[in-house]
PDB file of N, CA and C in Angstrom:
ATOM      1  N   UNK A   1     -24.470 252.682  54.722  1.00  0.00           N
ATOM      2  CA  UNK A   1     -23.818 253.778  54.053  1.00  0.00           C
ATOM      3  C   UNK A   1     -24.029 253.629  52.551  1.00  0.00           C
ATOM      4  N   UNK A   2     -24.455 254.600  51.489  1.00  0.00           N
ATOM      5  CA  UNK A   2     -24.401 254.428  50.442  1.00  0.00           C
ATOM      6  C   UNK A   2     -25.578 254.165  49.982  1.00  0.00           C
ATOM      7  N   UNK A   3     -26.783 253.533  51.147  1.00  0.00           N
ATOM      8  CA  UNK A   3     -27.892 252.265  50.518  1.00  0.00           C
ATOM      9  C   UNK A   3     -27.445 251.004  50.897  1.00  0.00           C
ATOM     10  N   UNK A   4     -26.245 251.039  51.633  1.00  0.00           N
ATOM     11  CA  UNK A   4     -26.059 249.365  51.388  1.00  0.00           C
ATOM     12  C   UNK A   4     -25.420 249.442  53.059  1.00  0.00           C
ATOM     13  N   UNK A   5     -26.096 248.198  53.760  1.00  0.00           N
ATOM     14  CA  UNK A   5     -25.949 247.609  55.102  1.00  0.00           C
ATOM     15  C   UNK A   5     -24.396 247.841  55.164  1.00  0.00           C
ATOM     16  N   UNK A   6     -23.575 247.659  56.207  1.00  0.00           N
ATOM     17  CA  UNK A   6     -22.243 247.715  56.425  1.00  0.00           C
ATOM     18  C   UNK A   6     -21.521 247.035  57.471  1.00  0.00           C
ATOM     19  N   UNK A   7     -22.533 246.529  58.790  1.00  0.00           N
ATOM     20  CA  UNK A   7     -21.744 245.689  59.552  1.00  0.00           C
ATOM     21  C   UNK A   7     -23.456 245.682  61.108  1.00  0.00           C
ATOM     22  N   UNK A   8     -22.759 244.384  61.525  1.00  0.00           N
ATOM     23  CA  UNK A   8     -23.315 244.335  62.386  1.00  0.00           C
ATOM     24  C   UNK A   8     -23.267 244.547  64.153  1.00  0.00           C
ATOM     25  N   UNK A   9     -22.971 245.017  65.023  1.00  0.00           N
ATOM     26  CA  UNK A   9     -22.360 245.209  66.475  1.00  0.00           C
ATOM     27  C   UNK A   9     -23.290 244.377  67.379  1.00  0.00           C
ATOM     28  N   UNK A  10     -22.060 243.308  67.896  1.00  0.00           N
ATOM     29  CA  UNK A  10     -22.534 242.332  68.580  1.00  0.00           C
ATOM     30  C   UNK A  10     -21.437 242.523  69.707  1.00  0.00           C
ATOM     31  N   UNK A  11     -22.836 242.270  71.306  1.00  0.00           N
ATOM     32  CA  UNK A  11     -21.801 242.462  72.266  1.00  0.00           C
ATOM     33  C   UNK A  11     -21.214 241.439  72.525  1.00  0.00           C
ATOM     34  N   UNK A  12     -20.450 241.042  72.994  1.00  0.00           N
ATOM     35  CA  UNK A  12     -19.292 239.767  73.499  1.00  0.00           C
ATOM     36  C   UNK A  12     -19.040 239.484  75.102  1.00  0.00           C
ATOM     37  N   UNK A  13     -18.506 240.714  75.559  1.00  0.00           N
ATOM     38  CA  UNK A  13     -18.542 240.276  77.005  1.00  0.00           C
ATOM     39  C   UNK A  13     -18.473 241.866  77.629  1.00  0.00           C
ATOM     40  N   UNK A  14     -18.696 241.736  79.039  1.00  0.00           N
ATOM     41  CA  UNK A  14     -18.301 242.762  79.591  1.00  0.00           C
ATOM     42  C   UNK A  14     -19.406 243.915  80.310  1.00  0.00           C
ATOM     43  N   UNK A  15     -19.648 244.707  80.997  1.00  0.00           N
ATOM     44  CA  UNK A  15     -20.825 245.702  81.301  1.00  0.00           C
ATOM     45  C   UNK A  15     -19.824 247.059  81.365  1.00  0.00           C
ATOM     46  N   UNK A  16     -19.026 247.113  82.386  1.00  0.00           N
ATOM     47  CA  UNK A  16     -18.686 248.623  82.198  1.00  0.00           C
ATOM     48  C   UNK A  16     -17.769 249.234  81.092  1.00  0.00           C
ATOM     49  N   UNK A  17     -16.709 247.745  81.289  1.00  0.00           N
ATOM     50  CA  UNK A  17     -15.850 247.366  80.063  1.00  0.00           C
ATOM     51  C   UNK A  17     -16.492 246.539  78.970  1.00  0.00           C
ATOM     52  N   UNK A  18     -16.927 246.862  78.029  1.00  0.00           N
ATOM     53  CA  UNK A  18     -17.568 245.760  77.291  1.00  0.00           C
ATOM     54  C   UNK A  18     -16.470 245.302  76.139  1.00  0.00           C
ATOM     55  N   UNK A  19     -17.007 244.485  75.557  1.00  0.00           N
ATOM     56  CA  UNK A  19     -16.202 243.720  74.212  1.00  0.00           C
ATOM     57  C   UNK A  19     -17.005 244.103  73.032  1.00  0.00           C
ATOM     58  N   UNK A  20     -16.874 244.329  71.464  1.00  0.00           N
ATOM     59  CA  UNK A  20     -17.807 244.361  70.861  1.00  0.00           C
ATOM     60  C   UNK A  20     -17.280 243.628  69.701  1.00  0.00           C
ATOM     61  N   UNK A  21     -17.861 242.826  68.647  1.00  0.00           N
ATOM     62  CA  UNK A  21     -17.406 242.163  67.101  1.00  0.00           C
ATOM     63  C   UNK A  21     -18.200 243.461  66.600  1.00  0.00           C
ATOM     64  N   UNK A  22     -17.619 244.194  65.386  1.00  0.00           N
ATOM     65  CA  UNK A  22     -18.797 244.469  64.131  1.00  0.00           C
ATOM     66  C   UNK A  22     -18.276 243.726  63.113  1.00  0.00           C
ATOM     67  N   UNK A  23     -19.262 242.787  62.972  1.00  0.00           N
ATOM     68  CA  UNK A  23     -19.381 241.680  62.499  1.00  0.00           C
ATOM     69  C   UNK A  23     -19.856 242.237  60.703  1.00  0.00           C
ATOM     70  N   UNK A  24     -19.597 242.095  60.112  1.00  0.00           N
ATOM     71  CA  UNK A  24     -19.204 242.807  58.044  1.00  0.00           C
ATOM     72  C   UNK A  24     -17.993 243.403  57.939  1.00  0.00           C
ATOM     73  N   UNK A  25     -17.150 243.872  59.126  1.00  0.00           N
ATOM     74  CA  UNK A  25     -15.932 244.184  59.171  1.00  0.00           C
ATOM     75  C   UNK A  25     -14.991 243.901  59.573  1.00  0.00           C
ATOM     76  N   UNK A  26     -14.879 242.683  60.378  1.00  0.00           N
ATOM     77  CA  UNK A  26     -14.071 242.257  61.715  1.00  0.00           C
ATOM     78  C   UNK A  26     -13.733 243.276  62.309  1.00  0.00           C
ATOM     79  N   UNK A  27     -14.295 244.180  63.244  1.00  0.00           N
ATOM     80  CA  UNK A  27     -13.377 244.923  63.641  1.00  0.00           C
ATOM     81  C   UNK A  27     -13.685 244.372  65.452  1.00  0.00           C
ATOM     82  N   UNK A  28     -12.868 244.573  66.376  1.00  0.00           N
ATOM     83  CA  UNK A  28     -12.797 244.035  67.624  1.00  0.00           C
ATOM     84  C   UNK A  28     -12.876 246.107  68.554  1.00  0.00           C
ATOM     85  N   UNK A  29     -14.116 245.982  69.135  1.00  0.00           N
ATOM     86  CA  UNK A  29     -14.114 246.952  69.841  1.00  0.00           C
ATOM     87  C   UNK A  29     -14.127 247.157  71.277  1.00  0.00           C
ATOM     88  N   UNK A  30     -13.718 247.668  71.724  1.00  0.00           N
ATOM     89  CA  UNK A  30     -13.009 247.417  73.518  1.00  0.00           C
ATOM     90  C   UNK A  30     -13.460 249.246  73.877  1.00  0.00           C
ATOM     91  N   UNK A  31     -13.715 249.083  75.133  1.00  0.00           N
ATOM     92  CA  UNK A  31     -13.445 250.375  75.405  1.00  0.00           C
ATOM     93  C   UNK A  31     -14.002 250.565  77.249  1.00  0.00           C
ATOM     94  N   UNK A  32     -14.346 251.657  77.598  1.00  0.00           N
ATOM     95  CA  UNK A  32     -14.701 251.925  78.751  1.00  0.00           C
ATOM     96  C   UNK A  32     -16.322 253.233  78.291  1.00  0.00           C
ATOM     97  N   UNK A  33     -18.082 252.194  79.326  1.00  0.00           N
ATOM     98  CA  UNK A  33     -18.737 253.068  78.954  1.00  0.00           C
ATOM     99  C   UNK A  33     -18.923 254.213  79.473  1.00  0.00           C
ATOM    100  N   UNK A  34     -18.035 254.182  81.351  1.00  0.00           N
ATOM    101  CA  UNK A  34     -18.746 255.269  81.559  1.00  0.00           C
ATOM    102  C   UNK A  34     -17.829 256.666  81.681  1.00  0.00           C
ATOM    103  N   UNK A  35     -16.650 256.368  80.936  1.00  0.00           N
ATOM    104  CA  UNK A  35     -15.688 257.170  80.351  1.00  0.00           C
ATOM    105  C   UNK A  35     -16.070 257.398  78.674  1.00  0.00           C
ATOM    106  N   UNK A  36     -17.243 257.056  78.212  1.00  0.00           N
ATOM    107  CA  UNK A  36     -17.229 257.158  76.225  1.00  0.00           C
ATOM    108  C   UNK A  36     -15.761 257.442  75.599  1.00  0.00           C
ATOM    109  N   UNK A  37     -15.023 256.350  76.377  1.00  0.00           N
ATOM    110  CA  UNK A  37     -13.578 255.954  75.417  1.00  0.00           C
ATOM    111  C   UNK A  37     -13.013 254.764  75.024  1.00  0.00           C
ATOM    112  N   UNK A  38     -13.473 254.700  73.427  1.00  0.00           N
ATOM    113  CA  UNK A  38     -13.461 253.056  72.508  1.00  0.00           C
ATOM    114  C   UNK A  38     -12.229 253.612  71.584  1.00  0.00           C
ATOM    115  N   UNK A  39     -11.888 251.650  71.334  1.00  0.00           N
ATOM    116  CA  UNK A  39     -10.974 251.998  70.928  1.00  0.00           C
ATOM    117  C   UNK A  39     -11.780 250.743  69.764  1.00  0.00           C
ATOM    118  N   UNK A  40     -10.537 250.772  68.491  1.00  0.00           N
ATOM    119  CA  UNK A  40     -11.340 249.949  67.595  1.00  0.00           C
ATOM    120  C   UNK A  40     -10.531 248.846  66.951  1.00  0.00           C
ATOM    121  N   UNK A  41     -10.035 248.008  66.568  1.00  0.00           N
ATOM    122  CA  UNK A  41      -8.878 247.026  66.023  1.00  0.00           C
ATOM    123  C   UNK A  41      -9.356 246.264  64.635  1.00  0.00           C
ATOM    124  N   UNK A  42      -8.629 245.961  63.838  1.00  0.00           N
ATOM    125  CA  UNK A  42      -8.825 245.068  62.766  1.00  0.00           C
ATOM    126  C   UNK A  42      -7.784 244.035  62.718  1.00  0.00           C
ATOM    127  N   UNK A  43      -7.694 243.263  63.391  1.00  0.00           N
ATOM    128  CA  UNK A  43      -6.439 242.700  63.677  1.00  0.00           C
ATOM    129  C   UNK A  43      -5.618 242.744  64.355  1.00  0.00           C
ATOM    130  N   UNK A  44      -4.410 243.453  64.176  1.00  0.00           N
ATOM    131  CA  UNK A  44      -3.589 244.027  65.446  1.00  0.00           C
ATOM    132  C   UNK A  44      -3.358 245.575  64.768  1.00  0.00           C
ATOM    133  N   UNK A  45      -4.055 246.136  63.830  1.00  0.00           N
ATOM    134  CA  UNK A  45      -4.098 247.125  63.277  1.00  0.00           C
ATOM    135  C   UNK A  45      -5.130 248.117  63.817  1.00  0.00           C
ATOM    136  N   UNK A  46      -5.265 249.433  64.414  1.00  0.00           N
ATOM    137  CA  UNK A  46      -6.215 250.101  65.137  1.00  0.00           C
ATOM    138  C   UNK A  46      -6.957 251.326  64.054  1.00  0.00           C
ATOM    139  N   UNK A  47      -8.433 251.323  64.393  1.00  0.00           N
ATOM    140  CA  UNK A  47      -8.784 251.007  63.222  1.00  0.00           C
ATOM    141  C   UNK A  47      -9.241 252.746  63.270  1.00  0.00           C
ATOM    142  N   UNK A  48      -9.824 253.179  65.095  1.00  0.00           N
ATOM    143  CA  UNK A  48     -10.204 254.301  65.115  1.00  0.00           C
ATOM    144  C   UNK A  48     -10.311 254.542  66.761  1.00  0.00           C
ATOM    145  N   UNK A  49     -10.087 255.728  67.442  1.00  0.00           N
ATOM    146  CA  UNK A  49     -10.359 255.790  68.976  1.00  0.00           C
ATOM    147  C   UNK A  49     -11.141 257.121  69.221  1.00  0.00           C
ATOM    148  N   UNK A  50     -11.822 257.040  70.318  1.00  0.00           N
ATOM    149  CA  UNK A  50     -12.601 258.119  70.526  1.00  0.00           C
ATOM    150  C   UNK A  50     -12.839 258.394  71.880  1.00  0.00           C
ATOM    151  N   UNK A  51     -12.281 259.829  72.617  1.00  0.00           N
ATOM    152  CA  UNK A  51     -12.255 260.289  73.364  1.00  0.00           C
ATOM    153  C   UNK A  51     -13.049 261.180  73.703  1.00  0.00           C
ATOM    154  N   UNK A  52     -13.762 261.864  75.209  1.00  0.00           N
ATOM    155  CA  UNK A  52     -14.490 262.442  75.485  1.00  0.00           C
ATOM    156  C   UNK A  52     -13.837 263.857  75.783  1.00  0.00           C
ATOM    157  N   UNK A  53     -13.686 264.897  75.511  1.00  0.00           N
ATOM    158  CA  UNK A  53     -13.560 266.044  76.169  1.00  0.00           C
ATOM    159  C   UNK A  53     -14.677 267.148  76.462  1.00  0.00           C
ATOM    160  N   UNK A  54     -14.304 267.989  77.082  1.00  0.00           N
ATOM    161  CA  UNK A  54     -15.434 269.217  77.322  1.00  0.00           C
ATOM    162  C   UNK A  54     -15.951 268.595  78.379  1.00  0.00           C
ATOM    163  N   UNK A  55     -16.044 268.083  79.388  1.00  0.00           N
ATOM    164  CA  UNK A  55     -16.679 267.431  80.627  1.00  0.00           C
ATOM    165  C   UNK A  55     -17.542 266.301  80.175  1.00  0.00           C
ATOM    166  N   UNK A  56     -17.298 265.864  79.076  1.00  0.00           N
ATOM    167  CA  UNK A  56     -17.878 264.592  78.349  1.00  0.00           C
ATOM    168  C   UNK A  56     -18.910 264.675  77.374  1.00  0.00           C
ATOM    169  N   UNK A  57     -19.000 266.356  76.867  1.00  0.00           N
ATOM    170  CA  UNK A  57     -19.869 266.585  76.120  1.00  0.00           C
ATOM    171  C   UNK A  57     -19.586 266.593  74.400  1.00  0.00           C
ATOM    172  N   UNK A  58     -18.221 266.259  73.849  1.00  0.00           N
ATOM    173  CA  UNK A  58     -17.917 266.432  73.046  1.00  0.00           C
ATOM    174  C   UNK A  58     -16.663 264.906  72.639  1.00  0.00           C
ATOM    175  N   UNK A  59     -16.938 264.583  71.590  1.00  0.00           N
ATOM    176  CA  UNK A  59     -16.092 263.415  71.888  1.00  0.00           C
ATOM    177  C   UNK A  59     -15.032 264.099  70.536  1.00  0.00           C
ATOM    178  N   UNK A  60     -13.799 263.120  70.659  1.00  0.00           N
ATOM    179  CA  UNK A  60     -12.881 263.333  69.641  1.00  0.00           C
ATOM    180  C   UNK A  60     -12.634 262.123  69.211  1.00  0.00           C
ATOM    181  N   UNK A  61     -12.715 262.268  67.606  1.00  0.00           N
ATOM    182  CA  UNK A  61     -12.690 260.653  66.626  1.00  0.00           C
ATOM    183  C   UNK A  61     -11.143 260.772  66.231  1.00  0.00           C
ATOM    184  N   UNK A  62     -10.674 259.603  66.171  1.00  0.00           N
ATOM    185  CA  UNK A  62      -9.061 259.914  65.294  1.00  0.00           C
ATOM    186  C   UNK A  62      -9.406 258.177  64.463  1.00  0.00           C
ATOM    187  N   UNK A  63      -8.947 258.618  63.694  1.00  0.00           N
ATOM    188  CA  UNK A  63      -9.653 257.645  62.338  1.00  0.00           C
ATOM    189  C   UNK A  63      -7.693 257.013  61.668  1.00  0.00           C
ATOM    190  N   UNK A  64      -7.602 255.741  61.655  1.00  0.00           N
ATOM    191  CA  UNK A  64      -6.556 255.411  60.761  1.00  0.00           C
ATOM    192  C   UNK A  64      -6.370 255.909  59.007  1.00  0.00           C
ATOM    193  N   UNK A  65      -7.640 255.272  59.099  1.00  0.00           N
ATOM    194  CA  UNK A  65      -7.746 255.820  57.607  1.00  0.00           C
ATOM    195  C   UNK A  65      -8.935 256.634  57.272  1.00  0.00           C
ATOM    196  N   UNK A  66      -8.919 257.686  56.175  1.00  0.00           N
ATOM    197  CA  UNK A  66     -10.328 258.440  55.515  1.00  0.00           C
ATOM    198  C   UNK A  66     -11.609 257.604  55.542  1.00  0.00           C
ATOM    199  N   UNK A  67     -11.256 256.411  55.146  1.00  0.00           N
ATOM    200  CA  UNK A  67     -12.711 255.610  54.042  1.00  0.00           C
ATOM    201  C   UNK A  67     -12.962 255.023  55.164  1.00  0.00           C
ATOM    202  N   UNK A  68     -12.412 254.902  56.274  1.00  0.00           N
ATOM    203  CA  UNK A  68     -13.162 253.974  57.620  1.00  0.00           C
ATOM    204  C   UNK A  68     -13.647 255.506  58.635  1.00  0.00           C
ATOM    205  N   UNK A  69     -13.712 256.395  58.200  1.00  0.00           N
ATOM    206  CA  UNK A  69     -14.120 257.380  59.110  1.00  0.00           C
ATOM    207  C   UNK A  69     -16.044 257.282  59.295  1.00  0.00           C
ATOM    208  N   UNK A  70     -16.617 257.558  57.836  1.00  0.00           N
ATOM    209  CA  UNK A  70     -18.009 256.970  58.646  1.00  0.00           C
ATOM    210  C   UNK A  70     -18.322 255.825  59.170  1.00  0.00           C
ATOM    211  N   UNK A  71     -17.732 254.880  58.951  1.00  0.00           N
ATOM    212  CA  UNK A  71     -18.263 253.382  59.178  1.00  0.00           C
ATOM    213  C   UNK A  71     -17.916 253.858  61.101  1.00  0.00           C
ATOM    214  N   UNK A  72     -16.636 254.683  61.446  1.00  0.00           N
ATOM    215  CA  UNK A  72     -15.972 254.886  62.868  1.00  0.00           C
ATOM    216  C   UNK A  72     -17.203 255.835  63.368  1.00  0.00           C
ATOM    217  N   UNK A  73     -17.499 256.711  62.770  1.00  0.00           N
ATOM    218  CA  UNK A  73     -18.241 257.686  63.187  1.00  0.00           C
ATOM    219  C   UNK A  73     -19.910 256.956  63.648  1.00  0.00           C
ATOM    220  N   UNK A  74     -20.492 256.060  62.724  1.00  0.00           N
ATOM    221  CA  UNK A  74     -21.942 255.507  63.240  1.00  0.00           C
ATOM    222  C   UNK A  74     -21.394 254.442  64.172  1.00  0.00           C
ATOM    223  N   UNK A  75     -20.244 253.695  64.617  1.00  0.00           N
ATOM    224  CA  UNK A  75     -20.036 253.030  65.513  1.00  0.00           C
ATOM    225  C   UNK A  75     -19.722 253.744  66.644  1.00  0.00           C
ATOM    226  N   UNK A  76     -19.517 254.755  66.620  1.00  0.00           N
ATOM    227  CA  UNK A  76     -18.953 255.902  67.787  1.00  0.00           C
ATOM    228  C   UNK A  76     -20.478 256.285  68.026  1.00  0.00           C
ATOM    229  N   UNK A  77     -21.370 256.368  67.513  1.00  0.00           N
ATOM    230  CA  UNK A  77     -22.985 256.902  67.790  1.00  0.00           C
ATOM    231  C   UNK A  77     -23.680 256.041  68.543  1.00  0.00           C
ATOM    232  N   UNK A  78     -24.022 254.833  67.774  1.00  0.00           N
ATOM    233  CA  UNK A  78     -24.420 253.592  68.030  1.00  0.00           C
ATOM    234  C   UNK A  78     -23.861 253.634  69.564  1.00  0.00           C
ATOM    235  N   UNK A  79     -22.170 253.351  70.075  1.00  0.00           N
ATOM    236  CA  UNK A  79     -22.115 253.022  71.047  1.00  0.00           C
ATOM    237  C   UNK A  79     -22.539 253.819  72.363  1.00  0.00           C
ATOM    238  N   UNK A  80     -22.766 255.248  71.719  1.00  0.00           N
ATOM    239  CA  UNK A  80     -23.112 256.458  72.405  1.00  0.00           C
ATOM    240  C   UNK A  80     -24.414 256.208  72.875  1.00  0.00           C
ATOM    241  N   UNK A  81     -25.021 255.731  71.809  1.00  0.00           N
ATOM    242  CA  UNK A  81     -26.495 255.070  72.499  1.00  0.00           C
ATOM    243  C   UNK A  81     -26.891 254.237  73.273  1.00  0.00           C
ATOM    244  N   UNK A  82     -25.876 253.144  72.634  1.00  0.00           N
ATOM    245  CA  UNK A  82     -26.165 252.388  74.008  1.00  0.00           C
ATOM    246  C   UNK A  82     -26.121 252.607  75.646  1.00  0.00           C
ATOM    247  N   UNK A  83     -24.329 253.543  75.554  1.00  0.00           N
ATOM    248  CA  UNK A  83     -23.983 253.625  76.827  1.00  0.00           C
ATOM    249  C   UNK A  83     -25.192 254.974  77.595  1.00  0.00           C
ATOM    250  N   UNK A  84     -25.949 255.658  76.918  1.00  0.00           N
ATOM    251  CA  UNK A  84     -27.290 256.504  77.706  1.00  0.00           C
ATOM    252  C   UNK A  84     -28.325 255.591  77.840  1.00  0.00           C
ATOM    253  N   UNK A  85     -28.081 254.418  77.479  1.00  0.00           N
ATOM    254  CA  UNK A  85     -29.240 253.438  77.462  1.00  0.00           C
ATOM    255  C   UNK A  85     -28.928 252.551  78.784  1.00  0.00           C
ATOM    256  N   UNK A  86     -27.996 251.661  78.628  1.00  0.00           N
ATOM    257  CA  UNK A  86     -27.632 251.197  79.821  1.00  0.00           C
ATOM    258  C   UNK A  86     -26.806 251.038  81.331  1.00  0.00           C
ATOM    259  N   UNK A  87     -26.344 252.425  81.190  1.00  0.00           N
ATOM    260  CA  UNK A  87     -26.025 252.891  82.556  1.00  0.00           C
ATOM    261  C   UNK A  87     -26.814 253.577  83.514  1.00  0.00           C
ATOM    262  N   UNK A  88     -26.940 252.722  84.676  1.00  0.00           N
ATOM    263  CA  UNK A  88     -28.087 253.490  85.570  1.00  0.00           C
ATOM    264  C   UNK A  88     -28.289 254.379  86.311  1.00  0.00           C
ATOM    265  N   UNK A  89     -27.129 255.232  85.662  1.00  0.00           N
ATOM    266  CA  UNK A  89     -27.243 256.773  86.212  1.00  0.00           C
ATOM    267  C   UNK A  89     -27.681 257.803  84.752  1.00  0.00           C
ATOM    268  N   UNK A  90     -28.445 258.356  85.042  1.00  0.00           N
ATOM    269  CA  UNK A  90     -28.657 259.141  83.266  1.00  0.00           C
ATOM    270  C   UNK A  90     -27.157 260.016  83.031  1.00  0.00           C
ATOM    271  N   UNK A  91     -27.438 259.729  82.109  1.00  0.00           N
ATOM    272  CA  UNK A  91     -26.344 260.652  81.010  1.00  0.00           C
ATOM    273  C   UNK A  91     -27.009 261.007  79.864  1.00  0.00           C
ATOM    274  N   UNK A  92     -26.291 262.181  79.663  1.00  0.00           N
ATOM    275  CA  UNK A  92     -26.521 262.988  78.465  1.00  0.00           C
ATOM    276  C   UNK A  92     -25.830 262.460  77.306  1.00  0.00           C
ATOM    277  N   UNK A  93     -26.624 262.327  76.050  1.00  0.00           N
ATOM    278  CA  UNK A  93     -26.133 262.095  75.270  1.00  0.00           C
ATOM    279  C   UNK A  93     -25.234 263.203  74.291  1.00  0.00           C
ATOM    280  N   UNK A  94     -23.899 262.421  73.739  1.00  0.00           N
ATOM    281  CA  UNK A  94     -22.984 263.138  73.011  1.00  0.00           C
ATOM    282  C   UNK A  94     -23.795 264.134  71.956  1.00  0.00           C
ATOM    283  N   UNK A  95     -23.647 265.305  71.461  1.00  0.00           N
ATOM    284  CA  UNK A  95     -23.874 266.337  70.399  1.00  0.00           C
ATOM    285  C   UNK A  95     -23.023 265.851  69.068  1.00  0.00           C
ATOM    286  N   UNK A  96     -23.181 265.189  68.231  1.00  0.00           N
ATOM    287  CA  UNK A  96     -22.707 265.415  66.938  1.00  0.00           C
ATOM    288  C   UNK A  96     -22.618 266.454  65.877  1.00  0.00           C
TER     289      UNK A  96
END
């Protein structure tokens, strides 16, 4: 963001449920892939969650704070990618 790197997403554990670090931020990400619904933590503080509506074609971001909304928004993408990547049924990817 900006020009300048911002964090790294490393998986931890898990396949349907996965675990995630983004590691430049601590943030601890949990969620379910084949529901595209993450949730995000900085501690015991929640950082951002994102839900699927429209039959899963449209997701909804709810952000704690303003200034963590893009950093929420390319981690909400990113994970979007992955989960059309590694589930072995195709899915369509989310519309931004």
């Amino acid at each position: 963001m900006n020009g300048q790197g911002h964090a790294t997403l490393i998986r931890m554990v898990g396949e349907t449920h996965p675990l995630y670090m983004l590691r430049g931020s601590n943030w601890l990400v949990t969620g379910n892939m084949a529901a595209n619904h993450f949730r995000a933590y900085h501690g015991f503080e929640a950082i951002f969650a994102s839900d699927a509506i429209a039959s899963g074609q449209t997701l909804r971001l709810w952000c704690a704070h303003a200034d963590c909304a893009p950093a929420s928004l390319l981690t909400v993408a990113v994970l979007d990618h992955i989960r059309t990547d590694s589930i072995t049924q195709p899915l369509t990817p989310v519309a931004f």
